[in-house]
Protein backbone atom coordinates (compact mmCIF):
# COMPACT_ATOMS: atom_id res chain seq x y z
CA UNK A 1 0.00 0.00 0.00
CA UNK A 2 0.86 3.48 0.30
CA UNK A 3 1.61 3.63 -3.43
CA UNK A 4 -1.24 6.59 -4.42
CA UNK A 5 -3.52 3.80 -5.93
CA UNK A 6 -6.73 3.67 -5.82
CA UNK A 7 -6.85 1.30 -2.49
CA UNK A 8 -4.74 4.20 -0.80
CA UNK A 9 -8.13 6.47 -1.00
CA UNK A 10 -9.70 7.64 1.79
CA UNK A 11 -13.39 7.14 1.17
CA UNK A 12 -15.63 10.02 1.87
CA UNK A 13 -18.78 10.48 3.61
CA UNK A 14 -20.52 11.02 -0.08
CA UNK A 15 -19.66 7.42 -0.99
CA UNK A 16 -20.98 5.99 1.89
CA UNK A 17 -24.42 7.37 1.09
CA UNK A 18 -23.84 6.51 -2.53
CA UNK A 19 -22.70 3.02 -1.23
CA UNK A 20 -26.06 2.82 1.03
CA UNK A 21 -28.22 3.99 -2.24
CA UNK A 22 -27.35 1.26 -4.04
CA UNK A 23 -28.25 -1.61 -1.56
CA UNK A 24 -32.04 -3.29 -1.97
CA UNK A 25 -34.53 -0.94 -0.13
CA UNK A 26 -32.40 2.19 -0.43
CA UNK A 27 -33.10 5.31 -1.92
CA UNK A 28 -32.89 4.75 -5.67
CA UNK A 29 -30.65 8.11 -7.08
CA UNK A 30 -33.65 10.27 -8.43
CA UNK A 31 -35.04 10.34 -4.57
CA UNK A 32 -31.01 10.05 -3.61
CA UNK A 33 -30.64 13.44 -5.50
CA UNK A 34 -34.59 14.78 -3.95
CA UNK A 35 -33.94 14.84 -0.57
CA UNK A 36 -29.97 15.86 -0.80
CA UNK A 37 -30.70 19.02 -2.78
CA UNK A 38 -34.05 20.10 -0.68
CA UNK A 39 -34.04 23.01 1.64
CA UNK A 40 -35.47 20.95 4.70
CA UNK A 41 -36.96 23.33 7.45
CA UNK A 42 -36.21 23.36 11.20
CA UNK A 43 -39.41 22.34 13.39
CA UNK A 44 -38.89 25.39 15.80
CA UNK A 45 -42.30 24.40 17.47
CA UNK A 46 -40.76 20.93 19.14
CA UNK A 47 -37.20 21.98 20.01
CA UNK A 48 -37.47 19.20 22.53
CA UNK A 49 -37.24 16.77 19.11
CA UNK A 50 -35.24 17.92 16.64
CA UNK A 51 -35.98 17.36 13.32
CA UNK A 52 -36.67 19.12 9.98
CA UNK A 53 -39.42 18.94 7.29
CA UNK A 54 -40.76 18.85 3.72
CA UNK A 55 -43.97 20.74 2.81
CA UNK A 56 -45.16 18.91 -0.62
CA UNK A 57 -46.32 21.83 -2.40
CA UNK A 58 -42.68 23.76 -1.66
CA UNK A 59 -41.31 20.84 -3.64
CA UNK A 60 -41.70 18.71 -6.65
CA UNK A 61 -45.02 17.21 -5.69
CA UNK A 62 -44.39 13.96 -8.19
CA UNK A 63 -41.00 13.34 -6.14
CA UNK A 64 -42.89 14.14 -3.00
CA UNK A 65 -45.06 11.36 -3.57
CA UNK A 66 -42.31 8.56 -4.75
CA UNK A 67 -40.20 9.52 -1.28
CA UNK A 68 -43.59 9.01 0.43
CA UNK A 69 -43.98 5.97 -1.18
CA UNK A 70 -41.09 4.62 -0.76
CA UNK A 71 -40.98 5.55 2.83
CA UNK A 72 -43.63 3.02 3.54
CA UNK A 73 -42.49 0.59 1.80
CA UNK A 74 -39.27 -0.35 2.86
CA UNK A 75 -39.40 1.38 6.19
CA UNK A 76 -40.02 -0.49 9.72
CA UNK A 77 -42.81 0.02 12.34
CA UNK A 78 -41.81 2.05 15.48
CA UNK A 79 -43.69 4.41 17.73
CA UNK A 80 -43.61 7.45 18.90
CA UNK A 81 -44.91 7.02 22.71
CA UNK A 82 -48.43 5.32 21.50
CA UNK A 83 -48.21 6.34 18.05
CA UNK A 84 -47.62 3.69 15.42
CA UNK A 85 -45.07 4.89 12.52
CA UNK A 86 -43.25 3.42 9.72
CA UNK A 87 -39.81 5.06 9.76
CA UNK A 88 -37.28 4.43 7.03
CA UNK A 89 -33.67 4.93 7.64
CA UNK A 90 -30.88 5.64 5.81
CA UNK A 91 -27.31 7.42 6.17
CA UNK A 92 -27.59 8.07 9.52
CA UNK A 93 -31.26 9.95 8.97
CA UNK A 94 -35.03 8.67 9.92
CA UNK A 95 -37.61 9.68 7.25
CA UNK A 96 -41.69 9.21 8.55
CA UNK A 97 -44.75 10.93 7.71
CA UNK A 98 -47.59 11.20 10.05
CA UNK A 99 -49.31 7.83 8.27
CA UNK A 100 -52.22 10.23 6.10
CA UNK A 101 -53.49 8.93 2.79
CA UNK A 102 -51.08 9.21 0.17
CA UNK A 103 -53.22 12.20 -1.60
CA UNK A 104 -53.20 14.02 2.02
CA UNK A 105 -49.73 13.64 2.86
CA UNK A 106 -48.61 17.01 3.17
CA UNK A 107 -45.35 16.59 5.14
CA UNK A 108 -42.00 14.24 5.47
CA UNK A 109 -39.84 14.64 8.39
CA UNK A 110 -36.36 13.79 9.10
CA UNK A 111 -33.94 13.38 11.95
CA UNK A 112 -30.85 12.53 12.65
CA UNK A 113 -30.81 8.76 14.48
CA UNK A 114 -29.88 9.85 17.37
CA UNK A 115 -32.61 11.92 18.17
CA UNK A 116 -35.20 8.85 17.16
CA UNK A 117 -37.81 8.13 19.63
CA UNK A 118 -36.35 4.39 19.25
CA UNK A 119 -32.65 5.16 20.14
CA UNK A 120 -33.49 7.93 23.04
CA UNK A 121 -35.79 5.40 24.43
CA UNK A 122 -33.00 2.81 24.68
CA UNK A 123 -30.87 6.07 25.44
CA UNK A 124 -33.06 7.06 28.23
CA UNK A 125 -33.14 10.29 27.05
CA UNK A 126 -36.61 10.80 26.28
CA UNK A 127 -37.55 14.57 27.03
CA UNK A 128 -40.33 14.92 29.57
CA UNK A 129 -43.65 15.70 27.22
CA UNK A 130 -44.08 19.51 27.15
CA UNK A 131 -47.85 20.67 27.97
CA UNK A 132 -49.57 21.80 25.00
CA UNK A 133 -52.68 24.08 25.73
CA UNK A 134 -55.82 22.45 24.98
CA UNK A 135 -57.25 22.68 21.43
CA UNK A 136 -60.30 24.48 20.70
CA UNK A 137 -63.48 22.53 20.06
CA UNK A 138 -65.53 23.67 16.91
CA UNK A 139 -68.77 23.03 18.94
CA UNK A 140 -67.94 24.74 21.68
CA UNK A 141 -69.79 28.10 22.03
């Protein structure tokens, strides 16, 4: 070794999520190239989870749809305290939607692993819940 060739390389963290794109179940390069080139958006409201978000009519709604899609189906069950939700993880990130209808889907959020229900449940770092004031009912007068 140590001769310049190509086994010398360092790899970078690019090929590792090119690597993990090619594997069965991974994101094929059109959705690869989607959610790499989005401007995802901070969820200031729930500081307590970090994690950011697509809105599907600030993006390409037909690639909205296919990283929806494929979400679901090659993702896993998990929760979210009771909540049932089908995360899908690659390169280190968690992808889920909120489980709507395909057709009222309107947002796909990501986080970092770390900050997963699943891993700061086995962490024990799960942040106390945060009271939320009461929402308003319609048929109240």
């Amino acid at each position: 070794m140590g001769s310049g060739g190509e086994s010398d390389r360092v790899p970078k963290p690019s090929d590792a999520v090119s690597a993990a794109a090619s594997q069965v179940g991974k994101f094929p390069a059109e959705l690869l190239k989607f959610v790499t080139e989005q401007n995802w958006t901070f969820a200031k409201t729930m500081p307590e989870w970090p994690h950011e978000y697509l809105v599907r009519d600030r993006v390409d709604e037909g690639l909205f749809e296919c990283l929806v899609e494929h979400i679901r189906a090659h993702g896993h069950e998990g929760h979210f305290y009771a909540k049932v939700i089908t995360y899908y993880e690659e390169a280190g990130l968690m992808y889920w939607t909120m489980g709507a209808p395909l057709h009222e889907t309107t947002i796909i959020n990501r986080c970092a692993k770390e900050w997963s229900y699943a891993h700061r449940l086995e962490q024990g770092t799960l942040p106390m819940p945060v009271p939320r004031p009461p929402r308003a009912r319609h048929d109240e007068a």
